[in-house]
C-alpha atoms as a PDB file:
ATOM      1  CA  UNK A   1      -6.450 -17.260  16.199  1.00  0.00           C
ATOM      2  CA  UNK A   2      -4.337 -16.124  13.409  1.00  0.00           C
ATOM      3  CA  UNK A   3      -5.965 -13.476  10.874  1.00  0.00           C
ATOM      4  CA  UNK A   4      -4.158 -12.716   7.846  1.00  0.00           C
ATOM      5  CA  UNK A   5      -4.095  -8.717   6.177  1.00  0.00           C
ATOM      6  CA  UNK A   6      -4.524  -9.096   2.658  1.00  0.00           C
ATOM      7  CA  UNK A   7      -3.780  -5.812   0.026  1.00  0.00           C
ATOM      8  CA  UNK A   8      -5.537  -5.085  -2.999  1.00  0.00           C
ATOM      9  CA  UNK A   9      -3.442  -2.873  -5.259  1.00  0.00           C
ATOM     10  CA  UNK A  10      -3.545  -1.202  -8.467  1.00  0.00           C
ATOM     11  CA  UNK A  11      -0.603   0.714 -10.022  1.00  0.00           C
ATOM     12  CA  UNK A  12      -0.551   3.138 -12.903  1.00  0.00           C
ATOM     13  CA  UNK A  13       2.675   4.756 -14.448  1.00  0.00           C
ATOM     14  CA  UNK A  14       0.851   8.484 -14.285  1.00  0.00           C
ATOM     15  CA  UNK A  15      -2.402   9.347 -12.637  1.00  0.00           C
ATOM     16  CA  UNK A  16      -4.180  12.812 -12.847  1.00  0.00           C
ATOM     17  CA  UNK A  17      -2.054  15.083 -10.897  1.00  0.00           C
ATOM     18  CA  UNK A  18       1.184  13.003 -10.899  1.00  0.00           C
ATOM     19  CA  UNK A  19       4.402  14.458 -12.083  1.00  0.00           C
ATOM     20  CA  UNK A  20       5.594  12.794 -15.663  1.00  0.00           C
ATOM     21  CA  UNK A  21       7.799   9.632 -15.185  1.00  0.00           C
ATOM     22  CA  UNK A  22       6.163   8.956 -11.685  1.00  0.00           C
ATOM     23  CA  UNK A  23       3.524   6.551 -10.396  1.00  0.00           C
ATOM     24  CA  UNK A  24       1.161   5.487  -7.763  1.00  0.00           C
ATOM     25  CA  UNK A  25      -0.139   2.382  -5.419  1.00  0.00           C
ATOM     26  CA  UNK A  26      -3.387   2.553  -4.374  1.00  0.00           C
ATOM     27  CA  UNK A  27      -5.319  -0.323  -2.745  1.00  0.00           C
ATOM     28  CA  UNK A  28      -7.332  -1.454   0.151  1.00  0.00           C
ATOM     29  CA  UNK A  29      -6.662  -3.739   3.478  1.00  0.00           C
ATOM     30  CA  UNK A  30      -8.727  -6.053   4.491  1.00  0.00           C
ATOM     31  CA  UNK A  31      -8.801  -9.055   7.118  1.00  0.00           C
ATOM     32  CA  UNK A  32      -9.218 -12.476   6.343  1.00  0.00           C
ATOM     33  CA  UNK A  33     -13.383 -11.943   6.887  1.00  0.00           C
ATOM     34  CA  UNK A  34     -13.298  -9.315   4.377  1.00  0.00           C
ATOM     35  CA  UNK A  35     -13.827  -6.466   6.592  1.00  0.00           C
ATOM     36  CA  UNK A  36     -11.599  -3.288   6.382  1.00  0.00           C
ATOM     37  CA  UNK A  37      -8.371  -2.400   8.746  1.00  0.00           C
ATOM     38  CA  UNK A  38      -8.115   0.974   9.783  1.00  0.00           C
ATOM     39  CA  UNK A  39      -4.493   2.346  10.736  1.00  0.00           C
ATOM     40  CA  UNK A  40      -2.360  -0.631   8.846  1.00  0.00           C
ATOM     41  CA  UNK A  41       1.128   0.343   8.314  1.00  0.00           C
ATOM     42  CA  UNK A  42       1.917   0.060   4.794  1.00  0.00           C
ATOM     43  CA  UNK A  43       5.392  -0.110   3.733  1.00  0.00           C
ATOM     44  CA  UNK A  44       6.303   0.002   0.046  1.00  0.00           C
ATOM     45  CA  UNK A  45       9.975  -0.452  -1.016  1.00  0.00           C
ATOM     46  CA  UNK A  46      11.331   0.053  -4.400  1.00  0.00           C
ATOM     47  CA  UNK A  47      12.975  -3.253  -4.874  1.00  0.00           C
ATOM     48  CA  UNK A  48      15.553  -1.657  -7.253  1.00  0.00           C
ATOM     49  CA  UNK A  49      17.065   0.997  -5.361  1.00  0.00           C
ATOM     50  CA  UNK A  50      15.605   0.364  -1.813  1.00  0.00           C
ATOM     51  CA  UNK A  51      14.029   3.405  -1.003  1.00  0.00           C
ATOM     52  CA  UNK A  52      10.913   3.094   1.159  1.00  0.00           C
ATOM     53  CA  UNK A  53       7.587   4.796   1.562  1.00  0.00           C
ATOM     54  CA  UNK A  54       5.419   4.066   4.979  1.00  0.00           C
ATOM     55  CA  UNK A  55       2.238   5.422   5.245  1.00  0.00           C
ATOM     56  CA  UNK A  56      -1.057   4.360   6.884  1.00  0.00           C
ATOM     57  CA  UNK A  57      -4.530   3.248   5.795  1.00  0.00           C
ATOM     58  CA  UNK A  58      -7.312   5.590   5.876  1.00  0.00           C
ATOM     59  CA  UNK A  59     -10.393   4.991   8.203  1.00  0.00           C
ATOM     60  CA  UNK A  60     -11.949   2.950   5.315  1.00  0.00           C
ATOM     61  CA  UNK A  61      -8.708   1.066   4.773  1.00  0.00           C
ATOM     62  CA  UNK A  62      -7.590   2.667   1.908  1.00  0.00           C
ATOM     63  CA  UNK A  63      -4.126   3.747   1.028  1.00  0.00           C
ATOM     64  CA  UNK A  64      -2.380   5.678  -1.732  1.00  0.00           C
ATOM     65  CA  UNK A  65       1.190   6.131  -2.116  1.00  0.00           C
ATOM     66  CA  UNK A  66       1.886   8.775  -5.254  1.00  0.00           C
ATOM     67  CA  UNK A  67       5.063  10.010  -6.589  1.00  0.00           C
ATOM     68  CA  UNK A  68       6.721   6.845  -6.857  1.00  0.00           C
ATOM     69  CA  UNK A  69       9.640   6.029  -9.310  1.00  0.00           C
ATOM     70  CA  UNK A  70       8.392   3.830 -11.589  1.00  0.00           C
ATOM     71  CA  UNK A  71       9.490  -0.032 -10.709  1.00  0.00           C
ATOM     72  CA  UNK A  72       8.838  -2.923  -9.195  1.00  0.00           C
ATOM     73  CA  UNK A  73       8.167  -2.897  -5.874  1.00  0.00           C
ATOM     74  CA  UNK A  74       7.163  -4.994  -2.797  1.00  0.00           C
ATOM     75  CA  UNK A  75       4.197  -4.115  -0.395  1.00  0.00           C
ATOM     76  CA  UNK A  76       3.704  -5.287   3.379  1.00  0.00           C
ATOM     77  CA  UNK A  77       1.179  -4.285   5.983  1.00  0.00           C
ATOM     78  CA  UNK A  78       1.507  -4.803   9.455  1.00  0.00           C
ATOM     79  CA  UNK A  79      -1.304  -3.901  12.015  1.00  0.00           C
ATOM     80  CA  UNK A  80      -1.600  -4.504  15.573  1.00  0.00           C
ATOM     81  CA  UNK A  81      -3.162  -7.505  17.042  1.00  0.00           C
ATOM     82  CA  UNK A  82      -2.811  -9.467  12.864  1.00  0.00           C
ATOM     83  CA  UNK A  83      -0.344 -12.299  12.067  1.00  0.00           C
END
C-alpha cells in the first residue's frame, strides 16, 4: 500500500525574531489519512543558489526552517516506511 506525505507550508519574508532580509517555512506533514508524521526529513533547497536546509518534524509534525534567504525554493519530505 502506497501512502503519500503531503506538506502544508506557509512562508513569510520576516517573522518576529528573524534577522531583516531573511525568511521562514513553516508547515505541517501529514499522511494521506490526515494524520501527523513524526520524524519526516524535510529538505528545503534554495532553487537559486542550491543551498540546502534538512531538518526534522517535531512530534506533532511540525517543522520550521528560519533564516532563510529569501527565494524560491523547493520542499521534499521523506519518512520511513512512505512512498
Amino acid at each position: 500500500m502506497l501512502i503519500a506525505v503531503t506538506s502544508c507550508m506557509t512562508c513569510a519574508l520576516v517573522l518576529q525574531g528573524q534577522a531583516p532580509g531573511t525568511g521562514a517555512i513553516d508547515g505541517r506533514v501529514n499522511d494521506s489519512a490526515g494524520l501527523r508524521v513524526a520524524g519526516a526529513h524535510v529538505a528545503l533547497v534554495n532553487e537559486s543558489t542550491s543551498a540546502a536546509r534538512n531538518i526534522e518534524t517535531t512530534a506533532q509534525g511540525f517543522f520550521t526552517a528560519t533564516l532563510l534567504t529569501p527565494g524560491a525554493y523547493s520542499v521534499t519530505v521523506d519518512h520511513p516506511g512512505f512512498e
